[in-house]
PDB file of N, CA and C in Angstrom:
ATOM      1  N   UNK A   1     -11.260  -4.469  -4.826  1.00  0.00           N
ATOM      2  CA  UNK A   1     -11.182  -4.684  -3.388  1.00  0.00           C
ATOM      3  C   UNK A   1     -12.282  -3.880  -2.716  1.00  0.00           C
ATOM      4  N   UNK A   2     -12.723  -4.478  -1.894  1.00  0.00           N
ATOM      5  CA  UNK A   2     -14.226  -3.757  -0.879  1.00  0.00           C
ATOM      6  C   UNK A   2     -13.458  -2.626  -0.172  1.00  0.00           C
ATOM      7  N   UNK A   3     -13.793  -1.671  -0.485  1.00  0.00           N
ATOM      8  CA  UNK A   3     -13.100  -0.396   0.651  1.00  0.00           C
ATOM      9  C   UNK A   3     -13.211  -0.561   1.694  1.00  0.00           C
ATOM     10  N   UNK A   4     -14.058  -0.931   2.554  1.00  0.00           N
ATOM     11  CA  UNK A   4     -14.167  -1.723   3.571  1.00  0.00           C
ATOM     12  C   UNK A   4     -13.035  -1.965   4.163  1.00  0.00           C
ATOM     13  N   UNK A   5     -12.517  -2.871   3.262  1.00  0.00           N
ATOM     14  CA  UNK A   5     -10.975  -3.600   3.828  1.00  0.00           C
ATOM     15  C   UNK A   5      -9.641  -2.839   4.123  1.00  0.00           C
ATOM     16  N   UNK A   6      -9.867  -1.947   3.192  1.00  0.00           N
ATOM     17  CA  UNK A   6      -8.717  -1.171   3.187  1.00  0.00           C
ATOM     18  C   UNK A   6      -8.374  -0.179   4.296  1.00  0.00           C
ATOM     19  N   UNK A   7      -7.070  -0.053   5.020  1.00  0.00           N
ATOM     20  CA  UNK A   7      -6.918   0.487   6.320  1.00  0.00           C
ATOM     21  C   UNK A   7      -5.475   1.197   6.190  1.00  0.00           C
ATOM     22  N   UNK A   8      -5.819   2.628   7.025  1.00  0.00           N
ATOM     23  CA  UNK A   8      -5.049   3.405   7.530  1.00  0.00           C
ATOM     24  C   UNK A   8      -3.678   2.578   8.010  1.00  0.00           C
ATOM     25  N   UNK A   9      -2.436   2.593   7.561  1.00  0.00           N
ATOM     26  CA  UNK A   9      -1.412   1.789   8.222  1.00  0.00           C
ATOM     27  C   UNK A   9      -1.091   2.438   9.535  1.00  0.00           C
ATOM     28  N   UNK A  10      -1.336   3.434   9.524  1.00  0.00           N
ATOM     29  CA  UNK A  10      -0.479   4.418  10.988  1.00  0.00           C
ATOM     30  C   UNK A  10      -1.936   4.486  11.747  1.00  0.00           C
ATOM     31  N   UNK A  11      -2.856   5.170  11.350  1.00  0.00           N
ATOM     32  CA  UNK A  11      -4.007   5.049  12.709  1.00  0.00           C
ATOM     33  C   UNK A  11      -5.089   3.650  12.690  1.00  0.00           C
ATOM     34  N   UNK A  12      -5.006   2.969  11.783  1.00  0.00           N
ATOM     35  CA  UNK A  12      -6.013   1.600  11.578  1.00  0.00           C
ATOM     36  C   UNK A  12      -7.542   2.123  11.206  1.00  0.00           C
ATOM     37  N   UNK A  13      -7.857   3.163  10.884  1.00  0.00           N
ATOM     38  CA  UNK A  13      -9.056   3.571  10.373  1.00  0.00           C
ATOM     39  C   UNK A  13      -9.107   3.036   8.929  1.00  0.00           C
ATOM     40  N   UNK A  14     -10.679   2.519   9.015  1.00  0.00           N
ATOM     41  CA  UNK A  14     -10.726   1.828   7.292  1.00  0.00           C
ATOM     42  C   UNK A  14     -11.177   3.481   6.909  1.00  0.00           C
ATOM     43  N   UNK A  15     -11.217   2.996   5.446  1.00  0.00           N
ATOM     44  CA  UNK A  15     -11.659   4.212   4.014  1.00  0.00           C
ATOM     45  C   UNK A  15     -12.948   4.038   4.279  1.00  0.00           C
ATOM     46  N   UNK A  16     -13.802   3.176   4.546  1.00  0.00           N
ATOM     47  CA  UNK A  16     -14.802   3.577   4.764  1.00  0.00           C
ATOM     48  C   UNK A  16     -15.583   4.287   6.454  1.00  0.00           C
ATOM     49  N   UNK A  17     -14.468   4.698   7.123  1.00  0.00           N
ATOM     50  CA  UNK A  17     -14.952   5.147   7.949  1.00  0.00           C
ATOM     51  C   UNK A  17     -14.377   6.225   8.285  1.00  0.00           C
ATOM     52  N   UNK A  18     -13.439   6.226   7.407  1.00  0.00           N
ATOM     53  CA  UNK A  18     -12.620   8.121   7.086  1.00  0.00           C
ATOM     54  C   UNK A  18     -13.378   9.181   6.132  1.00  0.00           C
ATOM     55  N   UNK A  19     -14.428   8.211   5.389  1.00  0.00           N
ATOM     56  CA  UNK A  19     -15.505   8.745   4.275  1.00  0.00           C
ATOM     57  C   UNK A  19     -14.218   9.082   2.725  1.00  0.00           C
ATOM     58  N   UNK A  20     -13.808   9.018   3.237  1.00  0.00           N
ATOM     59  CA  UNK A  20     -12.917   9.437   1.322  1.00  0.00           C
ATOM     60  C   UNK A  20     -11.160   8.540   1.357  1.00  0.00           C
ATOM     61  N   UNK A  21     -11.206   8.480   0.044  1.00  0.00           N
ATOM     62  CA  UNK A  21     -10.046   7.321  -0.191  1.00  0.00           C
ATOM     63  C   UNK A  21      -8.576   7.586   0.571  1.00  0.00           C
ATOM     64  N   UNK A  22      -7.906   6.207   1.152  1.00  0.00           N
ATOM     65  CA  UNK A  22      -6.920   6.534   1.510  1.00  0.00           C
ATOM     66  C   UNK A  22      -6.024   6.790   0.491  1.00  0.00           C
ATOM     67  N   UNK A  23      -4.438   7.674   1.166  1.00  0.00           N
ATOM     68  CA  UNK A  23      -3.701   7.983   0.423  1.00  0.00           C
ATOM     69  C   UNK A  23      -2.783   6.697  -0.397  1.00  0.00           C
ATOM     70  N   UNK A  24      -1.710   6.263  -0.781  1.00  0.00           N
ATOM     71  CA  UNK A  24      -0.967   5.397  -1.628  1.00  0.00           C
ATOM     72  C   UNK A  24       0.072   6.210  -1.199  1.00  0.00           C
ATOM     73  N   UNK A  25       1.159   5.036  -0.679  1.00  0.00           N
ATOM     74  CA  UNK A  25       2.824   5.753  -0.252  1.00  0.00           C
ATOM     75  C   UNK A  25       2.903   6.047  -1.800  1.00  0.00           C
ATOM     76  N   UNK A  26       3.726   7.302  -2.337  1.00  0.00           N
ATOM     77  CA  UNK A  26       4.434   7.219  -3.521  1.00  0.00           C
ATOM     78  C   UNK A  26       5.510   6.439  -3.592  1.00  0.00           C
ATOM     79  N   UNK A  27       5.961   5.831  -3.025  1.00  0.00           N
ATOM     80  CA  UNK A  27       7.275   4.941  -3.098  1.00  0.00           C
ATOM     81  C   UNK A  27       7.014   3.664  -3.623  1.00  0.00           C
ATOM     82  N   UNK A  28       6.588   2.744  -2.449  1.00  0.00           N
ATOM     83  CA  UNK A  28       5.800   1.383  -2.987  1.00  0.00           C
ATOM     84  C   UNK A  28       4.728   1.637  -3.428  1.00  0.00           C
ATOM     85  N   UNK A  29       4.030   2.051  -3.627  1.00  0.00           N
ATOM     86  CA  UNK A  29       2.422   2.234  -3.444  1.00  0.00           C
ATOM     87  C   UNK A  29       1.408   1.010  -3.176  1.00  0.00           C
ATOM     88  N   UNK A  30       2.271   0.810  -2.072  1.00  0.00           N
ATOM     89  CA  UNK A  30       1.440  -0.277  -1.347  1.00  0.00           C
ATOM     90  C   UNK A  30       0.762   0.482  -0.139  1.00  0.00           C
ATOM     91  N   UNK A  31       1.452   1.039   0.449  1.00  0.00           N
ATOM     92  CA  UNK A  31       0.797   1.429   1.844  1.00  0.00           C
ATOM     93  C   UNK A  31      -0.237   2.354   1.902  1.00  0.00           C
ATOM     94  N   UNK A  32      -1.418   2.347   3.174  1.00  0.00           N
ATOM     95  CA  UNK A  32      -1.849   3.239   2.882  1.00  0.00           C
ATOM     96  C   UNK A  32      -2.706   4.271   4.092  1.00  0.00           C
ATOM     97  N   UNK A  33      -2.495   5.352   3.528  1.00  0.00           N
ATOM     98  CA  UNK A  33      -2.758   5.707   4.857  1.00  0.00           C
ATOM     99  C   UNK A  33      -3.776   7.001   4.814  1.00  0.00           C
ATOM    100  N   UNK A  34      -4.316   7.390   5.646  1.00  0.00           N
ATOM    101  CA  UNK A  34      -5.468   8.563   5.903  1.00  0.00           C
ATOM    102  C   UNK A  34      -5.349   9.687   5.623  1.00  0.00           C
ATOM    103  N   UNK A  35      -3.528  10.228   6.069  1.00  0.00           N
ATOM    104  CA  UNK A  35      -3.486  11.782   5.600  1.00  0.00           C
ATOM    105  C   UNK A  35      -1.820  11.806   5.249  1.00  0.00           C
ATOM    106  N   UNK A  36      -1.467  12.690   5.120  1.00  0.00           N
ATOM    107  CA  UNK A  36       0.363  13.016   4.995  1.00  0.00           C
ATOM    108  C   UNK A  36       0.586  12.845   6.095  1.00  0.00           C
ATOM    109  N   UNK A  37      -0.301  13.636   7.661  1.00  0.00           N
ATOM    110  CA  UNK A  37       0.484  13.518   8.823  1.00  0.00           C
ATOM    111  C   UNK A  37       0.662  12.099   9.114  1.00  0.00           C
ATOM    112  N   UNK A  38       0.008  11.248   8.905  1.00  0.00           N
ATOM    113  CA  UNK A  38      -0.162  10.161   9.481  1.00  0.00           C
ATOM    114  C   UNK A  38       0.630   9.082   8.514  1.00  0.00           C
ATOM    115  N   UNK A  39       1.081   9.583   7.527  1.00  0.00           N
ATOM    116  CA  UNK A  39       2.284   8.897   6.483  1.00  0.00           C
ATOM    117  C   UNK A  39       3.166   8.939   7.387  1.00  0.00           C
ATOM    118  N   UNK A  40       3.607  10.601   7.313  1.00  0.00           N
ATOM    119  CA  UNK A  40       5.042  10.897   8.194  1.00  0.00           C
ATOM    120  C   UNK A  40       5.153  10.303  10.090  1.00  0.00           C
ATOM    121  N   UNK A  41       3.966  10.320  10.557  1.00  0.00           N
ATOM    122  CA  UNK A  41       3.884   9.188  11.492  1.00  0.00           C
ATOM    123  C   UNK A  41       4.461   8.121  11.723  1.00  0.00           C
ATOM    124  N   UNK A  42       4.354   7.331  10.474  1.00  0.00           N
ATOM    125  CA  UNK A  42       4.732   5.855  10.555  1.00  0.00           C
ATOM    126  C   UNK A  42       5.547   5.832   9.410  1.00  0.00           C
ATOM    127  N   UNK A  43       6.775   6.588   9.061  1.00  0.00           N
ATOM    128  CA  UNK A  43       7.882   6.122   8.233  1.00  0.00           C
ATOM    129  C   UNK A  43       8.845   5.690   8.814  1.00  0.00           C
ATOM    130  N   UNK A  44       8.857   6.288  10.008  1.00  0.00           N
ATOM    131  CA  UNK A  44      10.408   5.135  10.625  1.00  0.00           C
ATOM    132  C   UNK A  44       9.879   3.838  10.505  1.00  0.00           C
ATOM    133  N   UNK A  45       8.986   3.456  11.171  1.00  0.00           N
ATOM    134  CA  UNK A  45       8.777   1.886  11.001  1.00  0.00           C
ATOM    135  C   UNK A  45       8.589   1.322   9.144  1.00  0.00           C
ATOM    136  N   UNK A  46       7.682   2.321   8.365  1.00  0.00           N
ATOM    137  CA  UNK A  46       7.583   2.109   7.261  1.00  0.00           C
ATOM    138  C   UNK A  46       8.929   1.464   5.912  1.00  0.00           C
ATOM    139  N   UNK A  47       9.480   2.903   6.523  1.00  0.00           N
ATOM    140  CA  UNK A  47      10.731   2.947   5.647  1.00  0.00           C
ATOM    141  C   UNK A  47      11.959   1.522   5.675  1.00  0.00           C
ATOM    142  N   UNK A  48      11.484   0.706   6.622  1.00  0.00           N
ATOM    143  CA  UNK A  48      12.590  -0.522   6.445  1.00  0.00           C
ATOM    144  C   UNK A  48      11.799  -1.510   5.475  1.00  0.00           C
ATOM    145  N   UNK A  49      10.778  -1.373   4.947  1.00  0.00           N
ATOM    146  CA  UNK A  49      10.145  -2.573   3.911  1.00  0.00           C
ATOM    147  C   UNK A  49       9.824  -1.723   3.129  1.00  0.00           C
ATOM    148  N   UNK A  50       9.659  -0.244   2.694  1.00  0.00           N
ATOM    149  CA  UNK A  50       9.583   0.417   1.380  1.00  0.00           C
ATOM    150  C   UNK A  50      10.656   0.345   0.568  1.00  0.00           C
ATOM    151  N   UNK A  51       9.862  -0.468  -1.063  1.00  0.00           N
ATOM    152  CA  UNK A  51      10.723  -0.425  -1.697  1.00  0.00           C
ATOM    153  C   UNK A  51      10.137  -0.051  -3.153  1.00  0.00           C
ATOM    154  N   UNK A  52      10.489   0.728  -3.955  1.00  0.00           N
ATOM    155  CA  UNK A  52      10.059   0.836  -5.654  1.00  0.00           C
ATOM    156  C   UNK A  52       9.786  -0.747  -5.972  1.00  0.00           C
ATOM    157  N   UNK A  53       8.432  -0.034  -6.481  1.00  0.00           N
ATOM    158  CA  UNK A  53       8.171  -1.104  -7.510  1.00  0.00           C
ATOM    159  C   UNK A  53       9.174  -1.676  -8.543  1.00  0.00           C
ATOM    160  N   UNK A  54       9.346  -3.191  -8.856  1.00  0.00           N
ATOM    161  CA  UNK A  54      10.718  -3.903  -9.442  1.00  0.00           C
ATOM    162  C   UNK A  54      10.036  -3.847 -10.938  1.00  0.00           C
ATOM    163  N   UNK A  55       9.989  -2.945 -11.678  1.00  0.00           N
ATOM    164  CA  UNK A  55       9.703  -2.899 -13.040  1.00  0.00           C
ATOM    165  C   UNK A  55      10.148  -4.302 -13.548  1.00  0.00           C
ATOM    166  N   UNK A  56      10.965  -5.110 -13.514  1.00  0.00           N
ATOM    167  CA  UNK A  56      12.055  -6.367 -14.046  1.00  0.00           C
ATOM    168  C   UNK A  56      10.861  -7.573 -13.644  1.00  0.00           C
ATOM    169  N   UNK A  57      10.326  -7.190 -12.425  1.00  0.00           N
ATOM    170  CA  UNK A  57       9.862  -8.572 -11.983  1.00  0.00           C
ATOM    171  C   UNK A  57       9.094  -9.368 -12.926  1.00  0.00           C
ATOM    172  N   UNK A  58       9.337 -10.668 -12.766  1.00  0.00           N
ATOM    173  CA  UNK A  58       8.174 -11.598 -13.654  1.00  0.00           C
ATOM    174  C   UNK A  58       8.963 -11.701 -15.327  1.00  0.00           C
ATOM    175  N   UNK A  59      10.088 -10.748 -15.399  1.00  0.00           N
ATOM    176  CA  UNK A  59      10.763 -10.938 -16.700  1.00  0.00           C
ATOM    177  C   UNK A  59      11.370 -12.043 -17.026  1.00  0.00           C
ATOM    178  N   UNK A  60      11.317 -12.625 -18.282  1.00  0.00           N
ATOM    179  CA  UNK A  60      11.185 -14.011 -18.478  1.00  0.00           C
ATOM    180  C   UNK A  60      10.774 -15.045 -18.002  1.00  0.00           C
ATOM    181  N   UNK A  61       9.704 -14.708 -17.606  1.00  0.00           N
ATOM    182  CA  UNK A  61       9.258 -15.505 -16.792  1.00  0.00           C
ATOM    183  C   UNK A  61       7.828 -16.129 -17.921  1.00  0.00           C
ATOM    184  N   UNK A  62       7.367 -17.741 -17.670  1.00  0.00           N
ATOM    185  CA  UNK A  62       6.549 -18.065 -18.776  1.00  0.00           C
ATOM    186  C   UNK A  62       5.181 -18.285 -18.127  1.00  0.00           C
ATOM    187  N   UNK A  63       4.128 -18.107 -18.247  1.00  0.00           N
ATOM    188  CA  UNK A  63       3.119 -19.356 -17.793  1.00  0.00           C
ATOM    189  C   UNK A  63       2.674 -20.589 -18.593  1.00  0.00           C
ATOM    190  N   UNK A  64       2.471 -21.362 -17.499  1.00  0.00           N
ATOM    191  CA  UNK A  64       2.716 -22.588 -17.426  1.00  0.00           C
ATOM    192  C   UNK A  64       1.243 -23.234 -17.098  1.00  0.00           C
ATOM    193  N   UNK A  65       0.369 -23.177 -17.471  1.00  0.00           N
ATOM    194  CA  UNK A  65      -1.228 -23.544 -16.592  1.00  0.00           C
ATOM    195  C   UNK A  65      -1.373 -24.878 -16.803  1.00  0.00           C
ATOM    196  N   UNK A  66      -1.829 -25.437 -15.473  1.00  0.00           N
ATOM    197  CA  UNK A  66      -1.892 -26.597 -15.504  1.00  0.00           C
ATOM    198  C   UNK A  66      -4.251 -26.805 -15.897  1.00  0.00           C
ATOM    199  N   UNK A  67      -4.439 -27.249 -16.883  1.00  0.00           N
ATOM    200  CA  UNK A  67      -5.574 -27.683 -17.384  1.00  0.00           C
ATOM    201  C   UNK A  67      -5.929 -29.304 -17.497  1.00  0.00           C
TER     202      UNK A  67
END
């Protein structure tokens, strides 16, 4: 992914204009954000769609490619 793209969830600053990588929620590690303060910023809103990664997902599951 172009760092570029990637953005602060709580202040909207990209990684490339914070100069160094954003953080990764430890929870989902989807989100992402600029510093700790700015984690703890935006967890009330955060915390209703954080969820652990579903280790299970995709289990039994087959592919199927269509060629």
């Amino acid at each position: 992914m172009d760092v570029s793209c990637r953005v602060c969830y709580a202040t909207l600053v990209t990684e490339k204009a914070l100069g160094k990588k954003l953080r990764k929620c430890t929870r989902c590690n989807t989100a992402l954000y600029a510093s700790r303060e700015a984690q703890r910023s935006h967890w009330k809103l955060h915390k209703a769609v954080c969820r652990a990664p579903n280790p299970n997902a995709g289990a039994g599951l087959t592919f199927r490619g269509v060629f």
